[in-house]
C-alpha atoms as a PDB file:
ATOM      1  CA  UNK A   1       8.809   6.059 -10.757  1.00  0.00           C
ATOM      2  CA  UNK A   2       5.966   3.802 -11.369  1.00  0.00           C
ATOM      3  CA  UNK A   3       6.461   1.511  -8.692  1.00  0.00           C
ATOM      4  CA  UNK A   4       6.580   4.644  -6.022  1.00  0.00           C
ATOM      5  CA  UNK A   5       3.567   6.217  -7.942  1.00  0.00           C
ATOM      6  CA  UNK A   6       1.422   2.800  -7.937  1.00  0.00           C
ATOM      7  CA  UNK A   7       2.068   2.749  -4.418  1.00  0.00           C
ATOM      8  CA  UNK A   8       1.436   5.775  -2.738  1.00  0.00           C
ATOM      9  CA  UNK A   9      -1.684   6.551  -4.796  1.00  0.00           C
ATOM     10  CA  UNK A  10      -3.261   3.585  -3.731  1.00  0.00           C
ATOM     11  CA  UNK A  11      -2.527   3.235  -0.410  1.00  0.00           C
ATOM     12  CA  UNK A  12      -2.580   7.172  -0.138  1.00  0.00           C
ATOM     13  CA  UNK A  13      -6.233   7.189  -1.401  1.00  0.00           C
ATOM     14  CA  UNK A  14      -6.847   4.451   1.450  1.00  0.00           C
ATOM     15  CA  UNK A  15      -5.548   7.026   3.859  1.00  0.00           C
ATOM     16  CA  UNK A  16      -7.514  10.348   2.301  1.00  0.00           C
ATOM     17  CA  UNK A  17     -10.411   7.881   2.699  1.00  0.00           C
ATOM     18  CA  UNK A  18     -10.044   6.972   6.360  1.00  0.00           C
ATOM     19  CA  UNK A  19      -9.285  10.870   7.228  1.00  0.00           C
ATOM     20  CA  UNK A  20     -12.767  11.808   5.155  1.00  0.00           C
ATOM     21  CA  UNK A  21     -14.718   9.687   7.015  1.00  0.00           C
ATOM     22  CA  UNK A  22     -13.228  10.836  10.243  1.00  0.00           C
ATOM     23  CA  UNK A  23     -13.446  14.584   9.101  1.00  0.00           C
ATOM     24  CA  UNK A  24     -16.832  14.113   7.408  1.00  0.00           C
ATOM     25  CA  UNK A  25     -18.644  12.667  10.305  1.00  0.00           C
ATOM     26  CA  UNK A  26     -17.268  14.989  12.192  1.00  0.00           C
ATOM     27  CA  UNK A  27     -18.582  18.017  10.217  1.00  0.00           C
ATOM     28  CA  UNK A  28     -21.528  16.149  10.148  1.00  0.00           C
ATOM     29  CA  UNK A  29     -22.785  16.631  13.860  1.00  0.00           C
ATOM     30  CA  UNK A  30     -21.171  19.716  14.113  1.00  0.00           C
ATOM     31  CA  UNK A  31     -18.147  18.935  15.505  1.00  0.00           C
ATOM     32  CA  UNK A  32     -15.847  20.839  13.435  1.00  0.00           C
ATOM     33  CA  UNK A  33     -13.537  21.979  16.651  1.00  0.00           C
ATOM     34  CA  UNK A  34     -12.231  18.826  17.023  1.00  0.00           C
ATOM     35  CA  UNK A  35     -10.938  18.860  13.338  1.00  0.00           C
ATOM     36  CA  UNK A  36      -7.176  19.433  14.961  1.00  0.00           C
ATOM     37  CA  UNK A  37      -7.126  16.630  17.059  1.00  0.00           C
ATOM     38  CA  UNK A  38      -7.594  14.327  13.975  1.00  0.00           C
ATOM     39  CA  UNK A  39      -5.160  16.305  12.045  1.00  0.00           C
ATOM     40  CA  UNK A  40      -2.742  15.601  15.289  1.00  0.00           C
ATOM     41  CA  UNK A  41      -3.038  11.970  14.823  1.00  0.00           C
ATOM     42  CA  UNK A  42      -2.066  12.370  10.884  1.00  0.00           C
ATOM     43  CA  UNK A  43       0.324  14.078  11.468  1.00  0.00           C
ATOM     44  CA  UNK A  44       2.251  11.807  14.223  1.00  0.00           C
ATOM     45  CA  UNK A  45       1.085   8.447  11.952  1.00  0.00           C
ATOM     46  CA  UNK A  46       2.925  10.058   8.953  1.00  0.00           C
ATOM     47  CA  UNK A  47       5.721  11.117  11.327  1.00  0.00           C
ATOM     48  CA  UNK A  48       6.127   7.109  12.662  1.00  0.00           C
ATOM     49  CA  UNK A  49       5.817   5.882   8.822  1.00  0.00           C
ATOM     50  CA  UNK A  50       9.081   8.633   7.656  1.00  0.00           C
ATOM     51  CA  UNK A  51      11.060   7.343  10.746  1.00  0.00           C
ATOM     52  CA  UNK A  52      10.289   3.821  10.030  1.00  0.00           C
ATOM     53  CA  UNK A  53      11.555   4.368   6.848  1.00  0.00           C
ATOM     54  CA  UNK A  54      14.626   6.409   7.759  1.00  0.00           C
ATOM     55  CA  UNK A  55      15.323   3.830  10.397  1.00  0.00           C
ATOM     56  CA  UNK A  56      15.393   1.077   7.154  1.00  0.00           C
ATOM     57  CA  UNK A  57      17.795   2.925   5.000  1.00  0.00           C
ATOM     58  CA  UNK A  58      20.264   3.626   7.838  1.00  0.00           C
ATOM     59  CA  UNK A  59      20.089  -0.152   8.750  1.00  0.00           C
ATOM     60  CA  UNK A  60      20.598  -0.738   4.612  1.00  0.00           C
ATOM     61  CA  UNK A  61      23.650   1.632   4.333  1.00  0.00           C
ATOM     62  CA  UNK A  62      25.660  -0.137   7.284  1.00  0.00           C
ATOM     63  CA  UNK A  63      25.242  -3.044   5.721  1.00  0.00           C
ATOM     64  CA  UNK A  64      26.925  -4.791   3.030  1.00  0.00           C
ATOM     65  CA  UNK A  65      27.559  -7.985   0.744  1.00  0.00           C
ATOM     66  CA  UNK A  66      25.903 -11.509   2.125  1.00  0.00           C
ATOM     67  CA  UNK A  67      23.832  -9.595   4.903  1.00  0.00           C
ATOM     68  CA  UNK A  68      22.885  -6.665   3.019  1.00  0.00           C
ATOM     69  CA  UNK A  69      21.691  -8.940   0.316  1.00  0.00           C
ATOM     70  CA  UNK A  70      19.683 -10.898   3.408  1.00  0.00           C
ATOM     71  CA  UNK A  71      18.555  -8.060   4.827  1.00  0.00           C
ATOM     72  CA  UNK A  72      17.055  -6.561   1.297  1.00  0.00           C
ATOM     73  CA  UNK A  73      15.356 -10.406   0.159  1.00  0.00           C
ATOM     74  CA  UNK A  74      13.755 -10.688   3.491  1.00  0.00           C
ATOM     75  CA  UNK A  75      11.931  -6.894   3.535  1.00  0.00           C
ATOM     76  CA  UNK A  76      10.850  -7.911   0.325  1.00  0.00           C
ATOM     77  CA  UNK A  77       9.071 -11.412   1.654  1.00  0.00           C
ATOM     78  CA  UNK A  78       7.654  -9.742   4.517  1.00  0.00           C
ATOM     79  CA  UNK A  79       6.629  -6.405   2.220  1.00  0.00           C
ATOM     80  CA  UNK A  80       4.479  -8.947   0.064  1.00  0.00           C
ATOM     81  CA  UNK A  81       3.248 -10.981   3.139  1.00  0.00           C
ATOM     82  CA  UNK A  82       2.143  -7.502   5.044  1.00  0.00           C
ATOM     83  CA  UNK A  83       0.650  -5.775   1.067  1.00  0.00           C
ATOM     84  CA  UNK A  84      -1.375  -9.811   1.000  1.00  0.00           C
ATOM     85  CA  UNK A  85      -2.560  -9.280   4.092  1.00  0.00           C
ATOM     86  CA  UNK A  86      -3.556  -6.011   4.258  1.00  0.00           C
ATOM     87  CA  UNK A  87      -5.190  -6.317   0.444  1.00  0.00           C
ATOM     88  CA  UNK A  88      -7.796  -9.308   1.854  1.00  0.00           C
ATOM     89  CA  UNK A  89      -8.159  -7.173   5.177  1.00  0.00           C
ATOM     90  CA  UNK A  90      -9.220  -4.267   3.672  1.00  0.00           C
ATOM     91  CA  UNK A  91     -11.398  -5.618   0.877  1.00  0.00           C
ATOM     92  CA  UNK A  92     -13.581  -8.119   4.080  1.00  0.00           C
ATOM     93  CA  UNK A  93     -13.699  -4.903   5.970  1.00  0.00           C
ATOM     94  CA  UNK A  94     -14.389  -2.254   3.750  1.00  0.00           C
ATOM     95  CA  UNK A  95     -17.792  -2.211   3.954  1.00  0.00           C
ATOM     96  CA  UNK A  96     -18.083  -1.937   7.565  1.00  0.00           C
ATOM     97  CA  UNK A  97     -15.031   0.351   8.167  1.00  0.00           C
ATOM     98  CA  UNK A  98     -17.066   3.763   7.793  1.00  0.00           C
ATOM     99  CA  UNK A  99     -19.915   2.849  10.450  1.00  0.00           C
ATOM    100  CA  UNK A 100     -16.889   1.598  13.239  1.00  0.00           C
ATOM    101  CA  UNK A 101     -14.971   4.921  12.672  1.00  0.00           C
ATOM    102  CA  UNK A 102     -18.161   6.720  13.485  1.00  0.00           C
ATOM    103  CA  UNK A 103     -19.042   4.791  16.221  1.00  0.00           C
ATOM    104  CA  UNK A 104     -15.449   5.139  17.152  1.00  0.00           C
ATOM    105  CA  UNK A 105     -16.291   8.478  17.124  1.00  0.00           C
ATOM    106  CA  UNK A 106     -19.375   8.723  19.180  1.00  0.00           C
ATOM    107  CA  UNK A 107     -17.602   6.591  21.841  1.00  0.00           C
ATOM    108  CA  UNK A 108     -14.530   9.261  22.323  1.00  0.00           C
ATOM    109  CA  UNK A 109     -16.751  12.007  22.806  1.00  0.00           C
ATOM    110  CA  UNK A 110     -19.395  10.507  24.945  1.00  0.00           C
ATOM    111  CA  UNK A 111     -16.394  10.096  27.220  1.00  0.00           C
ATOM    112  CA  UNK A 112     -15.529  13.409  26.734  1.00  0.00           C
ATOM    113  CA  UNK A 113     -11.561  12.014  25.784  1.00  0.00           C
ATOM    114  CA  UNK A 114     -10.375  14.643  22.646  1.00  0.00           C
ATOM    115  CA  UNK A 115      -7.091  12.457  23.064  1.00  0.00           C
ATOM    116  CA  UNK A 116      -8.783   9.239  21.982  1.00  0.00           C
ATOM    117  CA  UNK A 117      -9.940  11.285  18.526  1.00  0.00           C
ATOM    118  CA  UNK A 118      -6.213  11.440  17.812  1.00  0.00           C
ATOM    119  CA  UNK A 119      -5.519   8.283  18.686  1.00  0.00           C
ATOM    120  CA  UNK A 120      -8.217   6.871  16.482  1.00  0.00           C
ATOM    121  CA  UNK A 121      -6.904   8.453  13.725  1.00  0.00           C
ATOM    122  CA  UNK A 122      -3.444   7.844  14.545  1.00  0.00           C
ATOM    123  CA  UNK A 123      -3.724   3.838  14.521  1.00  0.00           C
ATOM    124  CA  UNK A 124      -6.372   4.015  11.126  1.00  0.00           C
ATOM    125  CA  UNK A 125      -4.007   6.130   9.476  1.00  0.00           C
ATOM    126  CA  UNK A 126      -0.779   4.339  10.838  1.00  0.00           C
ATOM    127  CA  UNK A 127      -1.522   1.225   9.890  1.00  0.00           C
ATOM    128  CA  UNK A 128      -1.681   2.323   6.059  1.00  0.00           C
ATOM    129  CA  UNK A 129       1.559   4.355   6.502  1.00  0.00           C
ATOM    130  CA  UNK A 130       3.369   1.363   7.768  1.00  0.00           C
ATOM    131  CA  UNK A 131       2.462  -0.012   5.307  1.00  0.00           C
ATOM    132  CA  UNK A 132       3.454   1.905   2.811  1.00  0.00           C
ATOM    133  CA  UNK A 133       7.310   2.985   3.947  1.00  0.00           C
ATOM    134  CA  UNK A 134       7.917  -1.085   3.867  1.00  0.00           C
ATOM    135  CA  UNK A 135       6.402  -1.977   0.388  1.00  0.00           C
ATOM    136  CA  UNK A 136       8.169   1.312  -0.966  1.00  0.00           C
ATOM    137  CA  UNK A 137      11.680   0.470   0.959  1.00  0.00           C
ATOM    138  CA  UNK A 138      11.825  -3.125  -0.406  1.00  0.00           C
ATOM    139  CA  UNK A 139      10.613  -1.863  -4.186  1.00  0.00           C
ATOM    140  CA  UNK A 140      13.327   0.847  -3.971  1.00  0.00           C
ATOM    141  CA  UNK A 141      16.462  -2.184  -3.572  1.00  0.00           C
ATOM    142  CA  UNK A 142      16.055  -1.880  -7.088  1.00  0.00           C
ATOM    143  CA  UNK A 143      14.993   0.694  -8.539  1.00  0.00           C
ATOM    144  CA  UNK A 144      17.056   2.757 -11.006  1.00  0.00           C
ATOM    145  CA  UNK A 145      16.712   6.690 -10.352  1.00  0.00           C
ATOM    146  CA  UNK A 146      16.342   7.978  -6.832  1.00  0.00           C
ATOM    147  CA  UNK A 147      15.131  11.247  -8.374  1.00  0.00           C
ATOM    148  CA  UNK A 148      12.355   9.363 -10.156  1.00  0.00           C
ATOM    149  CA  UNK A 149      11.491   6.824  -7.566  1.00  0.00           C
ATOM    150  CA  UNK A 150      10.677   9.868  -4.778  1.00  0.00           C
ATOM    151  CA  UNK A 151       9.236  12.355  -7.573  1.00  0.00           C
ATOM    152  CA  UNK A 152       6.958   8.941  -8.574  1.00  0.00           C
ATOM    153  CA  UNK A 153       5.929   8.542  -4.811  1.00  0.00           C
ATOM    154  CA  UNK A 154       4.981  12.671  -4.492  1.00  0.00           C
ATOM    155  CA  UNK A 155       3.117  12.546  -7.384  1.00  0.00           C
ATOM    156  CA  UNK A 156       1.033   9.264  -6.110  1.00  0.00           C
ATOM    157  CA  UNK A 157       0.487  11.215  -2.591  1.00  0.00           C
ATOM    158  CA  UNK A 158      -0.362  14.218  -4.635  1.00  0.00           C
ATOM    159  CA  UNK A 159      -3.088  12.182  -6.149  1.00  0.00           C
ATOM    160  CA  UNK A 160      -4.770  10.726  -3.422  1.00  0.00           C
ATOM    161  CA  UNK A 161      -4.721  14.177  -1.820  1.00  0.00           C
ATOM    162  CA  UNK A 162      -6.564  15.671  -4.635  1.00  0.00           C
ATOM    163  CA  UNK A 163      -9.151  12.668  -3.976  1.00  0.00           C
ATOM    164  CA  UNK A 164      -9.709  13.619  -0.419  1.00  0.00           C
ATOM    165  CA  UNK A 165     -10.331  17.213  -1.030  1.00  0.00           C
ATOM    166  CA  UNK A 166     -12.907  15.452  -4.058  1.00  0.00           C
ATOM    167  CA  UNK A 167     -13.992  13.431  -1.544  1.00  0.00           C
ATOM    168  CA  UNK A 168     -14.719  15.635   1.117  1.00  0.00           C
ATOM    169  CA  UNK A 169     -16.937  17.842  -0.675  1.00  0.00           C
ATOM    170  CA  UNK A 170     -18.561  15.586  -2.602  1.00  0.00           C
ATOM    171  CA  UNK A 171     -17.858  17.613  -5.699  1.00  0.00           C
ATOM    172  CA  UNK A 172     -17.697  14.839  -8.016  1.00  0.00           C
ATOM    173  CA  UNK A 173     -17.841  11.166  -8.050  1.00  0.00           C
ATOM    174  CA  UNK A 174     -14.749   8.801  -8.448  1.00  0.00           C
ATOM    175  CA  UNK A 175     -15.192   5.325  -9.601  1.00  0.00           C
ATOM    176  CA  UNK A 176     -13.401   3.607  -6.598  1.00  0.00           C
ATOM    177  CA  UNK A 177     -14.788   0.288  -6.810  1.00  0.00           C
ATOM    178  CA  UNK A 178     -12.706   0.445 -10.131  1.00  0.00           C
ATOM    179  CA  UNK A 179     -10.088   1.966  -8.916  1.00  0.00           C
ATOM    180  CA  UNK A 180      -9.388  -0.180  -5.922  1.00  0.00           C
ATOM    181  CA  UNK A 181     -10.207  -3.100  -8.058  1.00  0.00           C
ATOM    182  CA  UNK A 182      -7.202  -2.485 -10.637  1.00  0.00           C
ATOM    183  CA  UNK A 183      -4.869  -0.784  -8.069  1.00  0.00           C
ATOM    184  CA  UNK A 184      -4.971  -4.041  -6.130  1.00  0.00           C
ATOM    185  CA  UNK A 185      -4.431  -6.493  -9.066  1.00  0.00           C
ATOM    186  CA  UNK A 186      -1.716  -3.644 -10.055  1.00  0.00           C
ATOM    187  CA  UNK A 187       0.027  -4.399  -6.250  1.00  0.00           C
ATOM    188  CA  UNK A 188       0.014  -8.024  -6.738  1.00  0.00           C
ATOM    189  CA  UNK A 189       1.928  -8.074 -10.150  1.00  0.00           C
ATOM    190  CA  UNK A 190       4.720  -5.780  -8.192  1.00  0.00           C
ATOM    191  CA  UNK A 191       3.920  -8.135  -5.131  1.00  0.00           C
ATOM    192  CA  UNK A 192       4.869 -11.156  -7.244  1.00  0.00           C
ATOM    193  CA  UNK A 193       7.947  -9.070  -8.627  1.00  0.00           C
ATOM    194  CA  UNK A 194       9.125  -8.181  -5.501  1.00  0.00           C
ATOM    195  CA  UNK A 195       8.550 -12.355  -4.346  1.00  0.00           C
ATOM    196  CA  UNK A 196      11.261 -13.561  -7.442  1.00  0.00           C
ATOM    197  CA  UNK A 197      13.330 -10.548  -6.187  1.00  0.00           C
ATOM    198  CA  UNK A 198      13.364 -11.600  -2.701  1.00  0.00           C
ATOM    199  CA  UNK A 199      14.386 -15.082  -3.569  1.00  0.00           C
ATOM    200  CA  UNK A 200      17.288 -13.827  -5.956  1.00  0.00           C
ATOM    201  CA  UNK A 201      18.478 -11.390  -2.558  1.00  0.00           C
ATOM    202  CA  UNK A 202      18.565 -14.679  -0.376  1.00  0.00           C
ATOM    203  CA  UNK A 203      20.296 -16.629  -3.455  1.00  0.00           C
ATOM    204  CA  UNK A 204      23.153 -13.906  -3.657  1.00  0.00           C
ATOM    205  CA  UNK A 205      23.060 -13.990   0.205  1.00  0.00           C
ATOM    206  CA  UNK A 206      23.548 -18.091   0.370  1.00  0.00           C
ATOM    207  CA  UNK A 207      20.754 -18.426   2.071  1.00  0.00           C
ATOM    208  CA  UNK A 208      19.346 -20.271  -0.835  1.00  0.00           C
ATOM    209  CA  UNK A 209      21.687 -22.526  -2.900  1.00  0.00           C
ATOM    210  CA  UNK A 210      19.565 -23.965  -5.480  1.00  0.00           C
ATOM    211  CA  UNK A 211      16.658 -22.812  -7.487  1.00  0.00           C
ATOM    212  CA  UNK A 212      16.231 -25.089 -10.165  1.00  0.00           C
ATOM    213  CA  UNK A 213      17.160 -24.766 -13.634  1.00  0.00           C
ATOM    214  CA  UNK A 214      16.702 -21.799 -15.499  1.00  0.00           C
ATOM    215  CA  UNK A 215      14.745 -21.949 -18.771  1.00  0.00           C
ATOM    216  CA  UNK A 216      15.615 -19.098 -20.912  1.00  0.00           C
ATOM    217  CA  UNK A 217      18.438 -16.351 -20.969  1.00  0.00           C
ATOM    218  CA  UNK A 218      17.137 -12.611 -22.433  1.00  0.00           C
ATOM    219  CA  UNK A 219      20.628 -10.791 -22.001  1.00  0.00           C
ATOM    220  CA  UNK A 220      21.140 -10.346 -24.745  1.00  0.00           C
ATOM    221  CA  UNK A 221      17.420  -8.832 -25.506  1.00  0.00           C
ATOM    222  CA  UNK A 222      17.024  -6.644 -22.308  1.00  0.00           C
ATOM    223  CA  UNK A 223      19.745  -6.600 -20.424  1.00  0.00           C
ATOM    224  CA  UNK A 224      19.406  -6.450 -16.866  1.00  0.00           C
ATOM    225  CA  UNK A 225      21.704  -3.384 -16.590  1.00  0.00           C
ATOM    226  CA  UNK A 226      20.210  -1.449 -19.249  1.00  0.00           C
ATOM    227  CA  UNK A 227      17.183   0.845 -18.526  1.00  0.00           C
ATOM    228  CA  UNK A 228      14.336  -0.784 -19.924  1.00  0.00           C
ATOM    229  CA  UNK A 229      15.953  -4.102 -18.012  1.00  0.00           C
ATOM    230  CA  UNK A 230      16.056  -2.132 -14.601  1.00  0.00           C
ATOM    231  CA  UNK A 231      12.528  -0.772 -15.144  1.00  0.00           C
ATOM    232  CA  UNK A 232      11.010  -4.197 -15.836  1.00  0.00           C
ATOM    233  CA  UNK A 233      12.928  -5.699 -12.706  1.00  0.00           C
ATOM    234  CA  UNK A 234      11.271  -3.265 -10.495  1.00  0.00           C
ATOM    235  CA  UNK A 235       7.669  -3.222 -12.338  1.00  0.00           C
ATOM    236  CA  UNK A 236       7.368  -6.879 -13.272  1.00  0.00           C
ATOM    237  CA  UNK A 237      10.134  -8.464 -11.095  1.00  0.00           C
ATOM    238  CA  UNK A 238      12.017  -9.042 -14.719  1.00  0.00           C
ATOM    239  CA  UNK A 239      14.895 -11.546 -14.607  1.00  0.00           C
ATOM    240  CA  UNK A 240      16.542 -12.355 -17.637  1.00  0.00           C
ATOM    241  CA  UNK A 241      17.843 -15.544 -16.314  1.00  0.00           C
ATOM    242  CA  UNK A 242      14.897 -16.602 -13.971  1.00  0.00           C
ATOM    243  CA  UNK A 243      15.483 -19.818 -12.080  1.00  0.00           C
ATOM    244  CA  UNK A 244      12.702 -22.023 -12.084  1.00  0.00           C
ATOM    245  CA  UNK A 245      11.450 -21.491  -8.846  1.00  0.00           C
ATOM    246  CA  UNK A 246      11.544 -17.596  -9.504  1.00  0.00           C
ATOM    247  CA  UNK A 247       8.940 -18.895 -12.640  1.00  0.00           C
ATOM    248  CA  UNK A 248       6.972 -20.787 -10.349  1.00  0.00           C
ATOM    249  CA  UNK A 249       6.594 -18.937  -7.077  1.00  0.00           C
ATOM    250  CA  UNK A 250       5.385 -16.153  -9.362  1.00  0.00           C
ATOM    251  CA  UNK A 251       2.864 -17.325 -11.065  1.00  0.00           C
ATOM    252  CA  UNK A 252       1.587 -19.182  -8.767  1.00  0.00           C
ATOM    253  CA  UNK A 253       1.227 -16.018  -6.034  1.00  0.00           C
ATOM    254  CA  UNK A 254      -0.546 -14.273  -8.905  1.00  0.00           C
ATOM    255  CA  UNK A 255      -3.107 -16.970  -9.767  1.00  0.00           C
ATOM    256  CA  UNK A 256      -3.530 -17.741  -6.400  1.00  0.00           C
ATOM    257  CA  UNK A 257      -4.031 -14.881  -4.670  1.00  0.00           C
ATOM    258  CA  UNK A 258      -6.048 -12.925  -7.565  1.00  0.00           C
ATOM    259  CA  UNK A 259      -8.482 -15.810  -7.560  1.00  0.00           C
ATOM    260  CA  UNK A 260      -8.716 -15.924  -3.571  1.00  0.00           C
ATOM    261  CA  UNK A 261      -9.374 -11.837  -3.438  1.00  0.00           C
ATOM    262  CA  UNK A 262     -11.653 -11.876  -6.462  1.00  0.00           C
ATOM    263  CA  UNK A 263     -13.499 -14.497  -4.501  1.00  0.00           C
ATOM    264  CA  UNK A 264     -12.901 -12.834  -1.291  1.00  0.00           C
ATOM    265  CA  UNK A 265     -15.950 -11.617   0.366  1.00  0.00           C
ATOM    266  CA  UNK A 266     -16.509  -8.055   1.605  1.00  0.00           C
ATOM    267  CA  UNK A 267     -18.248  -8.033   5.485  1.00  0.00           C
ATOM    268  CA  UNK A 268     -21.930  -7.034   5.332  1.00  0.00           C
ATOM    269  CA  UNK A 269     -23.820  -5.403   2.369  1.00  0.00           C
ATOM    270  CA  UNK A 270     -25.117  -2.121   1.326  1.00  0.00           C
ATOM    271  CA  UNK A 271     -28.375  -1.555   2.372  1.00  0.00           C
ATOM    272  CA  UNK A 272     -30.864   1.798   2.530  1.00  0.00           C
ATOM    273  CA  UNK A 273     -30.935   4.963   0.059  1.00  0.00           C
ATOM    274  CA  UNK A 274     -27.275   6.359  -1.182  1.00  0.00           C
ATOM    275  CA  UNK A 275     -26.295   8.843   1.152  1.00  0.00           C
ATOM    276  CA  UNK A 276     -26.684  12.792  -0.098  1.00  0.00           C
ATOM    277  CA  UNK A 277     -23.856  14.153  -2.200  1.00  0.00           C
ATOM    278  CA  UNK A 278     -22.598  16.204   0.619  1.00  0.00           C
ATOM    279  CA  UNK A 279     -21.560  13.160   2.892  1.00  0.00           C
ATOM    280  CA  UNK A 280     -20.080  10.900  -0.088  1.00  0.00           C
ATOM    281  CA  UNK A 281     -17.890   8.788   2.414  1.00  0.00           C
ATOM    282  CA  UNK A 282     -20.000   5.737   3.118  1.00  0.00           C
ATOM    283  CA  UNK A 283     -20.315   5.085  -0.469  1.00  0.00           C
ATOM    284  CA  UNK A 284     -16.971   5.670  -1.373  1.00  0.00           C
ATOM    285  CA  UNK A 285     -15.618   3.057   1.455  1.00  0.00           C
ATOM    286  CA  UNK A 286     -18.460   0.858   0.472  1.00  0.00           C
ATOM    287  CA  UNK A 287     -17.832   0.260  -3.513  1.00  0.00           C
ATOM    288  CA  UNK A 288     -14.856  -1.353  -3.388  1.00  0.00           C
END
């Protein structure tokens, strides 16, 4: 459950924050008619991100043994690869992202093309849900409750939703800077449990035959089959047997991509008066 719930509230709020701008600017310079069209393009991004997903668990359920285990160590490589990715993308373009979607904006109707507002908020909002359906998929391989794993991701949407709507009407002010700061540090410890998981998937798949020795044995503590043992494997990547590489390959992501993002600069800098209470989004895209 909190694996799913880390998840979607994060990249959820990401979403809620894209759709603000888009909605905000929009109100804005009185442009509220064309509220549908972005609403359009939500809609068909979150339809592509369900059928991605469906598509993945079909593809999981024919499978089985060696290639199943292949298939499941893999999606969680590439999951961490895409989260890295997107975690340094977002954080170098964050402070620009809320002037290009309004001049995004500008552009579509200057040309008088409606279908290019959908579109724009199609591909913002896409991108994120993508994102999302993969990093949940390869966290739910091994994950104990199905109940609790899609009640945990609800409950993150339902979150991010209520940030929008905060958001939008500049009602009150959420500490996002914070927020994104420890979500993201949050992702990478799941990213680097979902790394030692992958390699254990190709192990069991004999696609890797040796990972080194393996320094400690917890069975007997937390066992991998009881519940607090299946909750730490999804949260922390727990292995009470990890092979050395596991050890290493985690640690080292962890140190080595928390010190590049801390370090990772953000494109541009704030500059003017804070914007008025009633158009929040700038400031919220810019303080992360």
């Amino acid at each position: 459950m909190l694996f799913s719930l880390l998840v979607t509230a994060r990249e959820g709020i990401e979403i809620a924050l894209i759709v603000t701008i888009l909605l905000g600017y929009l109100r804005r310079i009185d442009q509220k008619r064309h509220f549908r069209e972005i609403w359009y393009g939500v809609a068909a991004a979150a339809a592509l991100a369900l059928a991605v997903g469906a598509g993945l668990e079909i593809a999981s359920r024919e499978l089985d043994g060696r290639v199943l285990a292949a298939f499941e160590g893999f999606t969680m490589l590439f999951a961490v690869a895409v989260l890295t990715w997107m975690l340094f993308w977002m954080k170098r373009q964050s402070s620009g992202i809320s002037s290009a979607l309004r001049h995004q904006i500008d552009s579509a109707l200057s040309r008088g093309s409606i279908a290019a507002l959908a579109l724009l908020a199609f591909s913002a909002v896409g991108r994120e849900g993508l994102e999302t359906t993969l990093f949940l998929f390869a966290g739910s391989t091994s994950q104990s409750s199905d109940v609790a794993f899609v009640f945990g991701g609800v409950l993150g949407f339902a979150v991010a939703a209520a940030a929008g709507v905060v958001l939008y009407y500049g009602s009150a002010r959420i500490p996002l800077r914070q927020f994104f700061l420890i979500s993201a540090i949050a992702l990478m410890v799941l990213a680097a449990g979902l790394l030692s998981n992958g390699l254990r998937e190709l192990q069991e798949a004999a696609l890797l035959r040796d990972l080194g020795p393996r320094p400690w044995d917890t069975e007997s503590l937390i066992a991998m089959t009881s519940r607090a043992g299946k909750f730490l494997h999804t949260i922390l990547g727990y292995d009470s047997a990890p092979a050395l590489a596991q050890i290493a390959l985690y640690w080292g992501y962890l140190v080595v991509v928390l010190t590049a993002y801390l370090a990772w600069p953000s494109r541009g800098t704030r500059q003017g008066p804070a914007p008025q209470a009633a158009e929040p989004m700038p400031v919220a895209v810019t303080e992360r």
